[in-house]
PDB file of N, CA and C in Angstrom:
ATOM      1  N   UNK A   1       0.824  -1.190   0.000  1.00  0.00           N
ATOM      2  CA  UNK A   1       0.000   0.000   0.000  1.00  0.00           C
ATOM      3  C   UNK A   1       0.871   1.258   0.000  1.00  0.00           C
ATOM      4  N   UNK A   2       1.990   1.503   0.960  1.00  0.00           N
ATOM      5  CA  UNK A   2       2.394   1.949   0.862  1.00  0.00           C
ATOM      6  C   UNK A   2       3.400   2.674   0.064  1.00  0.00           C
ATOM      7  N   UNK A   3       4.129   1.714  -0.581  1.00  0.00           N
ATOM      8  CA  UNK A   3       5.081   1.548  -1.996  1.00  0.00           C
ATOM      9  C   UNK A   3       4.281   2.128  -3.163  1.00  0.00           C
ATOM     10  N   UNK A   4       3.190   1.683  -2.985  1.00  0.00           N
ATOM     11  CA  UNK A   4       2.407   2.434  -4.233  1.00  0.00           C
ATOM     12  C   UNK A   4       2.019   4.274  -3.923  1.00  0.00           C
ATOM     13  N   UNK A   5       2.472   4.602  -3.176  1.00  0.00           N
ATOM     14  CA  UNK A   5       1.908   6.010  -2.712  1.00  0.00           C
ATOM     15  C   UNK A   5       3.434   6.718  -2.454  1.00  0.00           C
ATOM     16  N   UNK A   6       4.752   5.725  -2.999  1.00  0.00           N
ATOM     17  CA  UNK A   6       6.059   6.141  -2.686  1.00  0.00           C
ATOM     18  C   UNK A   6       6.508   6.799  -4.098  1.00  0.00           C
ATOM     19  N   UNK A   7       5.959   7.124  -4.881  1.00  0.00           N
ATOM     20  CA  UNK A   7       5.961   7.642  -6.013  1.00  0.00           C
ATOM     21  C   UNK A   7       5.465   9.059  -6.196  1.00  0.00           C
ATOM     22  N   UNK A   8       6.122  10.204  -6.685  1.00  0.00           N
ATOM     23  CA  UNK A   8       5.579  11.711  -6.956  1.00  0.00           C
ATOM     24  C   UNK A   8       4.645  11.143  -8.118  1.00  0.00           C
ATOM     25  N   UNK A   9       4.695  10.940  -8.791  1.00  0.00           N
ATOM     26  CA  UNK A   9       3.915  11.024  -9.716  1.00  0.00           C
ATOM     27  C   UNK A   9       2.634  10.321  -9.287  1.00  0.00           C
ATOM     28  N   UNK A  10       2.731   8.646  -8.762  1.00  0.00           N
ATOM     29  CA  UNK A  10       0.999   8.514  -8.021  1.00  0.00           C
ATOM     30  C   UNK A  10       0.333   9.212  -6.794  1.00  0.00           C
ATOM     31  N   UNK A  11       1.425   9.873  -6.681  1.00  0.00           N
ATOM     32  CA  UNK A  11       0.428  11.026  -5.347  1.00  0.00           C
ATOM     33  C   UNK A  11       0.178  11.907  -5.767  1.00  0.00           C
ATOM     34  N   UNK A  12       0.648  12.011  -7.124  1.00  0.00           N
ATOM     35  CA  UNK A  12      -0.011  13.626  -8.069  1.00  0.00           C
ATOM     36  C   UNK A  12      -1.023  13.094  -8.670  1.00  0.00           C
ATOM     37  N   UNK A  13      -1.467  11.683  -9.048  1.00  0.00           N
ATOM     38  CA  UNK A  13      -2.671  10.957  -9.446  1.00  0.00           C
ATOM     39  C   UNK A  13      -3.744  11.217  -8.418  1.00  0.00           C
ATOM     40  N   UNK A  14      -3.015  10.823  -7.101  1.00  0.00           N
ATOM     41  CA  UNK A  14      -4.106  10.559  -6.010  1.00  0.00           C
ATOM     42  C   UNK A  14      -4.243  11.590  -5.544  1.00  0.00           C
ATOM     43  N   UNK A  15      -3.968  12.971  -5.692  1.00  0.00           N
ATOM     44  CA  UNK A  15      -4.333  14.661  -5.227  1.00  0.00           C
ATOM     45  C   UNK A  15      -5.203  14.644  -6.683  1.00  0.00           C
ATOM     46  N   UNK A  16      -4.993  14.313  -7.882  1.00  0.00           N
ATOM     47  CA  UNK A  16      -6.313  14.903  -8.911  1.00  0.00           C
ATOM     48  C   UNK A  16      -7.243  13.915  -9.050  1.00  0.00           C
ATOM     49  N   UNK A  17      -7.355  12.908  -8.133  1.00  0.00           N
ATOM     50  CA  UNK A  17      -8.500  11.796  -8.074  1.00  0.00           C
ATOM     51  C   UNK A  17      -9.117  12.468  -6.769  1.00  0.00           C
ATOM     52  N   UNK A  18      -8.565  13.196  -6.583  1.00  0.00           N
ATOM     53  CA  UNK A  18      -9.479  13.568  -4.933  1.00  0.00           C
ATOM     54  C   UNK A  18     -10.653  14.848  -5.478  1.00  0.00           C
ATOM     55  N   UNK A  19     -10.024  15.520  -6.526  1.00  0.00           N
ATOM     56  CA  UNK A  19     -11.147  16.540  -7.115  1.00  0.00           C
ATOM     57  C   UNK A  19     -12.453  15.761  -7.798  1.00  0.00           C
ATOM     58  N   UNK A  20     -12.348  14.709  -8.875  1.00  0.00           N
ATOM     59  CA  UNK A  20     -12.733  13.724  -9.413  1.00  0.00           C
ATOM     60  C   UNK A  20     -12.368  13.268 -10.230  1.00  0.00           C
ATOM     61  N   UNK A  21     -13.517  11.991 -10.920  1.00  0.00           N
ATOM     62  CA  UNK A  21     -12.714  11.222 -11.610  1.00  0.00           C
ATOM     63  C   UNK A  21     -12.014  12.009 -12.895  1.00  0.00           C
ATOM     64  N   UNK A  22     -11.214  11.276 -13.080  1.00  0.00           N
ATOM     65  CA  UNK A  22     -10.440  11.664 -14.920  1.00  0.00           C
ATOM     66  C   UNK A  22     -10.157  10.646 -15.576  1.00  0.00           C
ATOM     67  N   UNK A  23      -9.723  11.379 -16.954  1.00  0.00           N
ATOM     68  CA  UNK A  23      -9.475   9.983 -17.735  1.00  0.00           C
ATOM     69  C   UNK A  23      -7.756   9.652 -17.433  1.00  0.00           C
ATOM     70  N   UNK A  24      -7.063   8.933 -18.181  1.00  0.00           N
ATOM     71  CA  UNK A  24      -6.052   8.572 -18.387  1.00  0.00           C
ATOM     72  C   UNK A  24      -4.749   9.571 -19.227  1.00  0.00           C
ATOM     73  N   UNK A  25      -5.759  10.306 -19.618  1.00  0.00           N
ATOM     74  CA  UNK A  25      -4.831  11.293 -20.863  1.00  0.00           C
ATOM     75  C   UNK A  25      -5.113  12.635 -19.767  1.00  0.00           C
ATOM     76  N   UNK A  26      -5.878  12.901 -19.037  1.00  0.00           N
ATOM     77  CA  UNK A  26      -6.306  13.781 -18.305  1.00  0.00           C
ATOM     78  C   UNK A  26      -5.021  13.806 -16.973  1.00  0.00           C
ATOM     79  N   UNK A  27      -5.016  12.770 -16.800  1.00  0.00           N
ATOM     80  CA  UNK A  27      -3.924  12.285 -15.489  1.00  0.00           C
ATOM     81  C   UNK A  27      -2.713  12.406 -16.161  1.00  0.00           C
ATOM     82  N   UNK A  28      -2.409  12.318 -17.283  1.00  0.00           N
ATOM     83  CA  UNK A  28      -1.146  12.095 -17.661  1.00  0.00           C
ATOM     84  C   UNK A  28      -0.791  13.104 -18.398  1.00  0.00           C
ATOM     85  N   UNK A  29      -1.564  14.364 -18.936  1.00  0.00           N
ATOM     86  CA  UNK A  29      -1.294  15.435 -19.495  1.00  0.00           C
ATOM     87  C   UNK A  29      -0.458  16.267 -18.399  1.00  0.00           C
ATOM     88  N   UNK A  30      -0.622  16.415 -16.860  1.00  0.00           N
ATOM     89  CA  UNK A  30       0.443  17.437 -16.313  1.00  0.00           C
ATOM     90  C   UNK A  30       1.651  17.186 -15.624  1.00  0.00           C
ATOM     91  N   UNK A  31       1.318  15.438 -16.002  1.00  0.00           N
ATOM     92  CA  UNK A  31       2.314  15.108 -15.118  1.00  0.00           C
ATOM     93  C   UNK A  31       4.050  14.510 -16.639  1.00  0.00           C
ATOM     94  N   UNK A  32       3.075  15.070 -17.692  1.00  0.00           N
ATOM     95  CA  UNK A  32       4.128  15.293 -19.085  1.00  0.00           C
ATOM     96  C   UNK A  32       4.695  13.422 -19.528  1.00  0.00           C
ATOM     97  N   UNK A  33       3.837  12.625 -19.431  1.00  0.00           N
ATOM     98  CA  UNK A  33       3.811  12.072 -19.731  1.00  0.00           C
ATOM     99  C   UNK A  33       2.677  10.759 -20.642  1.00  0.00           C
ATOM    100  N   UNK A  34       3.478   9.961 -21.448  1.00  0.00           N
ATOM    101  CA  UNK A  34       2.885   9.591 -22.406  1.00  0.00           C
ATOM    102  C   UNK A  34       1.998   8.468 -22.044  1.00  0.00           C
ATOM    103  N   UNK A  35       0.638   8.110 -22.383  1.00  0.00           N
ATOM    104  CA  UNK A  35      -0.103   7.216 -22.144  1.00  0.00           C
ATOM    105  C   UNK A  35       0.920   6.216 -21.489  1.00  0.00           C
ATOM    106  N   UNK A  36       1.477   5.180 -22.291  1.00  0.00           N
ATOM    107  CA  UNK A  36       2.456   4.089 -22.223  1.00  0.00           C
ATOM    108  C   UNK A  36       2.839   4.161 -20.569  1.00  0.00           C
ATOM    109  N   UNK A  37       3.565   5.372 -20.702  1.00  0.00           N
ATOM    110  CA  UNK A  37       4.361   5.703 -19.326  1.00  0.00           C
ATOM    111  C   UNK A  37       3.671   5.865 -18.174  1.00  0.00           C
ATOM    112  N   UNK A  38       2.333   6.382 -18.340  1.00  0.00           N
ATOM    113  CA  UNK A  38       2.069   6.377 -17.181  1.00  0.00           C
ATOM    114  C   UNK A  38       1.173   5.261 -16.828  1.00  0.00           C
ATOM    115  N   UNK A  39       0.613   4.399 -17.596  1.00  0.00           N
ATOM    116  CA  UNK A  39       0.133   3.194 -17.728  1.00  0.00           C
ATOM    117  C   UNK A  39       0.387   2.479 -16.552  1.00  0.00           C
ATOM    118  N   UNK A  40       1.678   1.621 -16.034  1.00  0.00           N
ATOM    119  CA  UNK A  40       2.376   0.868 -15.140  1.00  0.00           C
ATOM    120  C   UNK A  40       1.963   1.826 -13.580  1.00  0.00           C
ATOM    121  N   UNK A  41       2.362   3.355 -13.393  1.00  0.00           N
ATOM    122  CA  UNK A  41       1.505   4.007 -12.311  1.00  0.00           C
ATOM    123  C   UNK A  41      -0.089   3.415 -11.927  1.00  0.00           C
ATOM    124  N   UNK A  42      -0.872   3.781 -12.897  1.00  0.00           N
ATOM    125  CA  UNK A  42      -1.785   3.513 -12.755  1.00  0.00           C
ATOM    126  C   UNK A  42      -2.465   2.089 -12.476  1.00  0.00           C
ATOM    127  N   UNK A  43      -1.427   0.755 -13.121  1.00  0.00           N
ATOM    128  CA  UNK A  43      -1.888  -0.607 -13.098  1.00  0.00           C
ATOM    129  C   UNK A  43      -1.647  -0.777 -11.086  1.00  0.00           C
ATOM    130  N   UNK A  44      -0.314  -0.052 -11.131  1.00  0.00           N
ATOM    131  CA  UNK A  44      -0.442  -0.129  -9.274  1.00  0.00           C
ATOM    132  C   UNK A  44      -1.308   0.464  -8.297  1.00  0.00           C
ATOM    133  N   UNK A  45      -1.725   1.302  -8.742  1.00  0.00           N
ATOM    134  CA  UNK A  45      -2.163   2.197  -7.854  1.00  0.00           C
ATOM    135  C   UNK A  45      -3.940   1.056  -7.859  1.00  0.00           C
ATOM    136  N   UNK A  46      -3.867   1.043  -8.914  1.00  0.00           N
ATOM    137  CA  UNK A  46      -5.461  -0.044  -8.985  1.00  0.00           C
ATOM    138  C   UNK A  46      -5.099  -1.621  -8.286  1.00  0.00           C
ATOM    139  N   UNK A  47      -3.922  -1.955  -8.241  1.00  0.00           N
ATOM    140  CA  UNK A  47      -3.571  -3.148  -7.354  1.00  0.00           C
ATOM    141  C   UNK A  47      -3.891  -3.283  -5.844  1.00  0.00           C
ATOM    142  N   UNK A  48      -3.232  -2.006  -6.052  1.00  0.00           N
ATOM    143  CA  UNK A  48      -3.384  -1.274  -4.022  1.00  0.00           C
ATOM    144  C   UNK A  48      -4.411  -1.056  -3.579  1.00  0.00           C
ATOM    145  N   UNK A  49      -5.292  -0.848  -4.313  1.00  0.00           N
ATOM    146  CA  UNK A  49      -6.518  -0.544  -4.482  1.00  0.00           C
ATOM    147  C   UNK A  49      -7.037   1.048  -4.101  1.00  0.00           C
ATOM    148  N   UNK A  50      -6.032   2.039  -4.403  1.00  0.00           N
ATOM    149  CA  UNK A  50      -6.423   3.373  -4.154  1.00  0.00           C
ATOM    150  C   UNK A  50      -7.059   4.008  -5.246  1.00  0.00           C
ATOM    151  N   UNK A  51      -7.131   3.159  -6.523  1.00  0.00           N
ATOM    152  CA  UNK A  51      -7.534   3.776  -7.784  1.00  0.00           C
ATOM    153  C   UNK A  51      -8.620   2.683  -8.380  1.00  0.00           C
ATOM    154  N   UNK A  52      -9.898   3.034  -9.085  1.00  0.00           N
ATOM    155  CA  UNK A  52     -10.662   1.872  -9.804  1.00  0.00           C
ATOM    156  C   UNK A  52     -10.789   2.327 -11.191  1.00  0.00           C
ATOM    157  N   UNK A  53     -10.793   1.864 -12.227  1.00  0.00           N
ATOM    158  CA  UNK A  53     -11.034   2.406 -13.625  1.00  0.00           C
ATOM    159  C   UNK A  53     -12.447   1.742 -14.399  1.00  0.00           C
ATOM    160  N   UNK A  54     -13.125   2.632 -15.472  1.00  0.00           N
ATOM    161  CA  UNK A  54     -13.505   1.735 -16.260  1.00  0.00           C
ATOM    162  C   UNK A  54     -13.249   1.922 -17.438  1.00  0.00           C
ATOM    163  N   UNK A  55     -13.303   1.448 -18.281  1.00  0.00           N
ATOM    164  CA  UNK A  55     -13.181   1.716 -20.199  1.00  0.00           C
ATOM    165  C   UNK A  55     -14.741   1.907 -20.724  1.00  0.00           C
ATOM    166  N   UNK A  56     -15.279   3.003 -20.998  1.00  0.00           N
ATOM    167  CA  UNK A  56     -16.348   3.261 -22.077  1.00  0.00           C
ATOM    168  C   UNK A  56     -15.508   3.676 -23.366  1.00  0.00           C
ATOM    169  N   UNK A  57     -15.903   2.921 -24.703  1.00  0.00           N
ATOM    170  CA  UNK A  57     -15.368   2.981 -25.578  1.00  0.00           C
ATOM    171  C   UNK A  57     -13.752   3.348 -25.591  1.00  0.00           C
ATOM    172  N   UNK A  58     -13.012   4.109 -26.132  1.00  0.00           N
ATOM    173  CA  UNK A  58     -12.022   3.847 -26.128  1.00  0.00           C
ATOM    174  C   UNK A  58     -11.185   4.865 -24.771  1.00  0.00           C
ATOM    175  N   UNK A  59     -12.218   5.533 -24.083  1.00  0.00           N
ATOM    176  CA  UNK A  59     -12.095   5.945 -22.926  1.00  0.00           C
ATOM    177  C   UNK A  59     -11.784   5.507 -21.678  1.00  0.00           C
ATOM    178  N   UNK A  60     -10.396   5.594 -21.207  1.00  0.00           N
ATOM    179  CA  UNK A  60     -10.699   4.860 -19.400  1.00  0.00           C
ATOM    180  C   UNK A  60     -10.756   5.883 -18.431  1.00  0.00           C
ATOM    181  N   UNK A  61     -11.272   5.754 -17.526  1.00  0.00           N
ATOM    182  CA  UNK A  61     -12.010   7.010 -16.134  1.00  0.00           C
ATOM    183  C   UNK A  61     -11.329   6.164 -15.297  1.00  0.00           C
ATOM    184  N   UNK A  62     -10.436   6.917 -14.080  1.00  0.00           N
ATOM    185  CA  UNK A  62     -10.215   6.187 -12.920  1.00  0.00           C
ATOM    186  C   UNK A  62     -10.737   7.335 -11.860  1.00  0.00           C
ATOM    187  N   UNK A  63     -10.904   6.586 -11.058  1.00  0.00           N
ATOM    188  CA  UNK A  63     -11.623   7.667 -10.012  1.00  0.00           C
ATOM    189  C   UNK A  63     -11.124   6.999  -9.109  1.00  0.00           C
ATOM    190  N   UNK A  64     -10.984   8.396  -7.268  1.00  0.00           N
ATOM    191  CA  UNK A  64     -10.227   7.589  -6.417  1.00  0.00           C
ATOM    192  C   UNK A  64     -11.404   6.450  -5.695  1.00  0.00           C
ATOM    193  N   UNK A  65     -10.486   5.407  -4.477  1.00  0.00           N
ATOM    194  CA  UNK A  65     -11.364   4.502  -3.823  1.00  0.00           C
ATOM    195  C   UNK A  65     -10.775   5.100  -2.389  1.00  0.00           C
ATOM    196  N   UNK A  66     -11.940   6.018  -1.820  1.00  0.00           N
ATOM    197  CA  UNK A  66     -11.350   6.687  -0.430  1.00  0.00           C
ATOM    198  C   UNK A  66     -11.118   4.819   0.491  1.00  0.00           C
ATOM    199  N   UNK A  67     -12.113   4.199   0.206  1.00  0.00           N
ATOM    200  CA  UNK A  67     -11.877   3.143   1.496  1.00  0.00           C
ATOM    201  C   UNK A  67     -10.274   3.450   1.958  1.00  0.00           C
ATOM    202  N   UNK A  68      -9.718   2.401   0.621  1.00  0.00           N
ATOM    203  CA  UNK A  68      -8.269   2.537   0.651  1.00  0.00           C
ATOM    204  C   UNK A  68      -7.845   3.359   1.456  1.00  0.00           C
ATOM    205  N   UNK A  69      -7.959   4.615   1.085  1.00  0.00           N
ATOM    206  CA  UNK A  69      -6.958   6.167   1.793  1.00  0.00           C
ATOM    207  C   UNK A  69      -7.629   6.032   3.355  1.00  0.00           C
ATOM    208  N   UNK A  70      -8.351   5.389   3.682  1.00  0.00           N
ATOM    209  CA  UNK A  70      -8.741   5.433   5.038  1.00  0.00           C
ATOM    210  C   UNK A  70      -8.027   4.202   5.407  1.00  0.00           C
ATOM    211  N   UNK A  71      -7.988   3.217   5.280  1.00  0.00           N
ATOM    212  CA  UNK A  71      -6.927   1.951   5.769  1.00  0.00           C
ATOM    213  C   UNK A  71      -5.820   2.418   6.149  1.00  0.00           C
ATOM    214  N   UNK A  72      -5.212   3.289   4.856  1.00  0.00           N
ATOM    215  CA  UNK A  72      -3.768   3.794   5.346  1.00  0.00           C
ATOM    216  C   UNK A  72      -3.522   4.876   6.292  1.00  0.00           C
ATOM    217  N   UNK A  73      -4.914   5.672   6.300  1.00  0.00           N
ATOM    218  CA  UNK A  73      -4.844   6.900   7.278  1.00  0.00           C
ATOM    219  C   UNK A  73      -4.876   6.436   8.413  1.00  0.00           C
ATOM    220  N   UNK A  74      -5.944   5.269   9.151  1.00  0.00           N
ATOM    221  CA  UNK A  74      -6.017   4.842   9.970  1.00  0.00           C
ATOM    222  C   UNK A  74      -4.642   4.180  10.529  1.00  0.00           C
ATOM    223  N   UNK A  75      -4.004   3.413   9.818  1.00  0.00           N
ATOM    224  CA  UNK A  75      -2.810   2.843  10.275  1.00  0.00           C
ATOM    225  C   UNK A  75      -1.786   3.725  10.526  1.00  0.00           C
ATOM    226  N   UNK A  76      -1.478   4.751   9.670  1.00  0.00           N
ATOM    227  CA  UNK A  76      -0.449   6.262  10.391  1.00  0.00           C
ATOM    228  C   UNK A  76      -1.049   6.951  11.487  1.00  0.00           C
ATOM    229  N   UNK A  77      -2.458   6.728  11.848  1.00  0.00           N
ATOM    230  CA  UNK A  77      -2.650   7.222  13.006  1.00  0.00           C
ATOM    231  C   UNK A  77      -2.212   6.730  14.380  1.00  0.00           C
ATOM    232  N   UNK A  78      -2.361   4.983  14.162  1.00  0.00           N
ATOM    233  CA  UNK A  78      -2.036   3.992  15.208  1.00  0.00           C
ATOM    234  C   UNK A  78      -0.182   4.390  15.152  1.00  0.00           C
ATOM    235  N   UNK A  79       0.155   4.089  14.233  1.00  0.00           N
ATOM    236  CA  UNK A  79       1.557   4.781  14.576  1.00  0.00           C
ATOM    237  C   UNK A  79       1.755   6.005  15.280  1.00  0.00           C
ATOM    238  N   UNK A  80       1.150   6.586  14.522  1.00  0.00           N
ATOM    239  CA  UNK A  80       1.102   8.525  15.610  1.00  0.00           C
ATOM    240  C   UNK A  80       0.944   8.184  17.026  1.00  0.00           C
ATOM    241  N   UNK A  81       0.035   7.725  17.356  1.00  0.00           N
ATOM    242  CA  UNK A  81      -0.209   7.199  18.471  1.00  0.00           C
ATOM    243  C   UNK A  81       0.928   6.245  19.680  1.00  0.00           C
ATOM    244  N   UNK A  82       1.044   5.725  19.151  1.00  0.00           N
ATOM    245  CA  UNK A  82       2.610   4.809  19.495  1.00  0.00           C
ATOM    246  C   UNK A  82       3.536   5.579  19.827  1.00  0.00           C
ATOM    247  N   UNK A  83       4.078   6.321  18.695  1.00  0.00           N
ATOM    248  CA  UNK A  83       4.985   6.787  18.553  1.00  0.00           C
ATOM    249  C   UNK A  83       5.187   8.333  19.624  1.00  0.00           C
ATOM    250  N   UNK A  84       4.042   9.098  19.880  1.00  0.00           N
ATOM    251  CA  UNK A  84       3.788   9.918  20.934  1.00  0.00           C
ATOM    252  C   UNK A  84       3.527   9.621  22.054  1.00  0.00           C
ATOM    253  N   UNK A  85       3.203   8.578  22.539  1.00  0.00           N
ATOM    254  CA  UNK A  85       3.665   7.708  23.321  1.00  0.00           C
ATOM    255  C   UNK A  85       4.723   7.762  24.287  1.00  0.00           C
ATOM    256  N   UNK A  86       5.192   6.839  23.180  1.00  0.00           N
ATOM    257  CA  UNK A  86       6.832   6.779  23.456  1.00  0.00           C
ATOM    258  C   UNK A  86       7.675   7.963  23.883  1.00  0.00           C
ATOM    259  N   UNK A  87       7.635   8.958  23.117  1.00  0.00           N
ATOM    260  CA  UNK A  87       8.096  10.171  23.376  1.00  0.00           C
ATOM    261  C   UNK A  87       7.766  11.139  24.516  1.00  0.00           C
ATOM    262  N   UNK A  88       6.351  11.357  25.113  1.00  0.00           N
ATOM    263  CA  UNK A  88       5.837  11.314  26.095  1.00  0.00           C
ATOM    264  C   UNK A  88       6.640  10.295  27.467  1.00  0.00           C
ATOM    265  N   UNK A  89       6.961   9.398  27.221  1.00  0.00           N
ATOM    266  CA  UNK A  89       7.589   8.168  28.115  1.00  0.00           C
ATOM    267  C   UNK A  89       8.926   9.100  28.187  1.00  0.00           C
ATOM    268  N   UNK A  90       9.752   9.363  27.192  1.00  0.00           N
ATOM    269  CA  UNK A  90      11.184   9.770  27.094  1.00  0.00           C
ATOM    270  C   UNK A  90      11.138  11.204  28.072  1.00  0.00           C
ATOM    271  N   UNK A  91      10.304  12.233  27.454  1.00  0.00           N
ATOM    272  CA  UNK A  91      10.294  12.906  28.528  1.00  0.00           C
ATOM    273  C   UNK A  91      10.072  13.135  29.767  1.00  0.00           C
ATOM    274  N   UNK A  92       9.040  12.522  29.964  1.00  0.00           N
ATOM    275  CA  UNK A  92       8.868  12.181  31.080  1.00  0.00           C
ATOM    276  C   UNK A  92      10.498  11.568  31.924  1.00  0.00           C
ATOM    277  N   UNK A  93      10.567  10.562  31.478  1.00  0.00           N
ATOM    278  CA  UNK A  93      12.128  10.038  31.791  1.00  0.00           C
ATOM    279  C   UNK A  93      13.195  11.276  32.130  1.00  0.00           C
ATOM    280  N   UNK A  94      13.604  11.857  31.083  1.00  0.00           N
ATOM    281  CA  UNK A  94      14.177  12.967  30.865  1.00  0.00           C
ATOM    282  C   UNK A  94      14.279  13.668  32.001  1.00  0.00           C
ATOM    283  N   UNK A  95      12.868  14.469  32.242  1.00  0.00           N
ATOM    284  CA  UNK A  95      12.448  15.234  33.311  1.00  0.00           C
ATOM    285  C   UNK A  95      12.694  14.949  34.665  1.00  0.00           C
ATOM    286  N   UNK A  96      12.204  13.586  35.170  1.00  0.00           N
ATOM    287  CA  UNK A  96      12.749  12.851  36.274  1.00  0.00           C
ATOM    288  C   UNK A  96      14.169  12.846  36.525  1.00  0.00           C
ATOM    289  N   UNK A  97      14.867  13.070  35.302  1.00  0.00           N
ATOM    290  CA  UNK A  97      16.784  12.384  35.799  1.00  0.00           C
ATOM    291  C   UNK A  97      17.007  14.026  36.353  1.00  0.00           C
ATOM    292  N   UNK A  98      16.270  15.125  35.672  1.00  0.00           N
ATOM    293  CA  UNK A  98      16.646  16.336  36.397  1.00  0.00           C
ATOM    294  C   UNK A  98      16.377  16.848  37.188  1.00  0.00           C
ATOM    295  N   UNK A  99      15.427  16.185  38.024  1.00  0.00           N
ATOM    296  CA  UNK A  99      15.025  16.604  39.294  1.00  0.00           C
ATOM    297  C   UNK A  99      15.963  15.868  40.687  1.00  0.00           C
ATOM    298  N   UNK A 100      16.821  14.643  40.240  1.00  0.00           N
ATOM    299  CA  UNK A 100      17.920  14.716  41.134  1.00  0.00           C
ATOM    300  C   UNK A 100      18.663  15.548  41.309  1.00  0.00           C
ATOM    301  N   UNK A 101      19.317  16.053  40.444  1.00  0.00           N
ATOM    302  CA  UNK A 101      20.310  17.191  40.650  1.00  0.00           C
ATOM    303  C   UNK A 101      20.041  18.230  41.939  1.00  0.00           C
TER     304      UNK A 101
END
């Protein structure tokens, strides 16, 4: 999930999937690249499941899948969490060694 969101270019997908959907030539016009190229972005980002597409005629639309972006938000939160924590613990620690003195 993450690996797929380790890329400038699919987080410049997934900031213009957040306005709405677009096509493929739409996504790939500012980011200056050619269908082909940005093709392989997009096959991941739909793996990960942050992106869904469909094809009407020779058109493909991907639009974002918030679920996704909430799985991962949720899980950097549980880290946030942890991790302030911990740090909270350190100071605390910290604070205590200077009140011997």
């Amino acid at each position: 999930m993450f690996s797929a969101l380790a890329d400038p270019a699919r987080r410049a997908v997934i900031s213009r999937l957040a306005r709405g959907p677009a096509s493929v030539s739409e996504l790939a016009k500012p980011l200056k690249m050619s269908l082909p190229a940005i093709a392989p972005h997009l096959k991941l980002l739909e793996e990960s499941g942050f992106v869904s597409s469909r094809k009407v005629g020779r058109v493909r639309t991907c639009r974002l899948e918030p679920k996704r972006l909430q799985v991962a938000q949720n899980w950097l939160s549980q880290q946030r969490a942890h991790w302030e924590a911990r740090f909270d613990r350190m100071d605390a620690f910290i604070l205590s060694q200077g009140d011997d003195e």
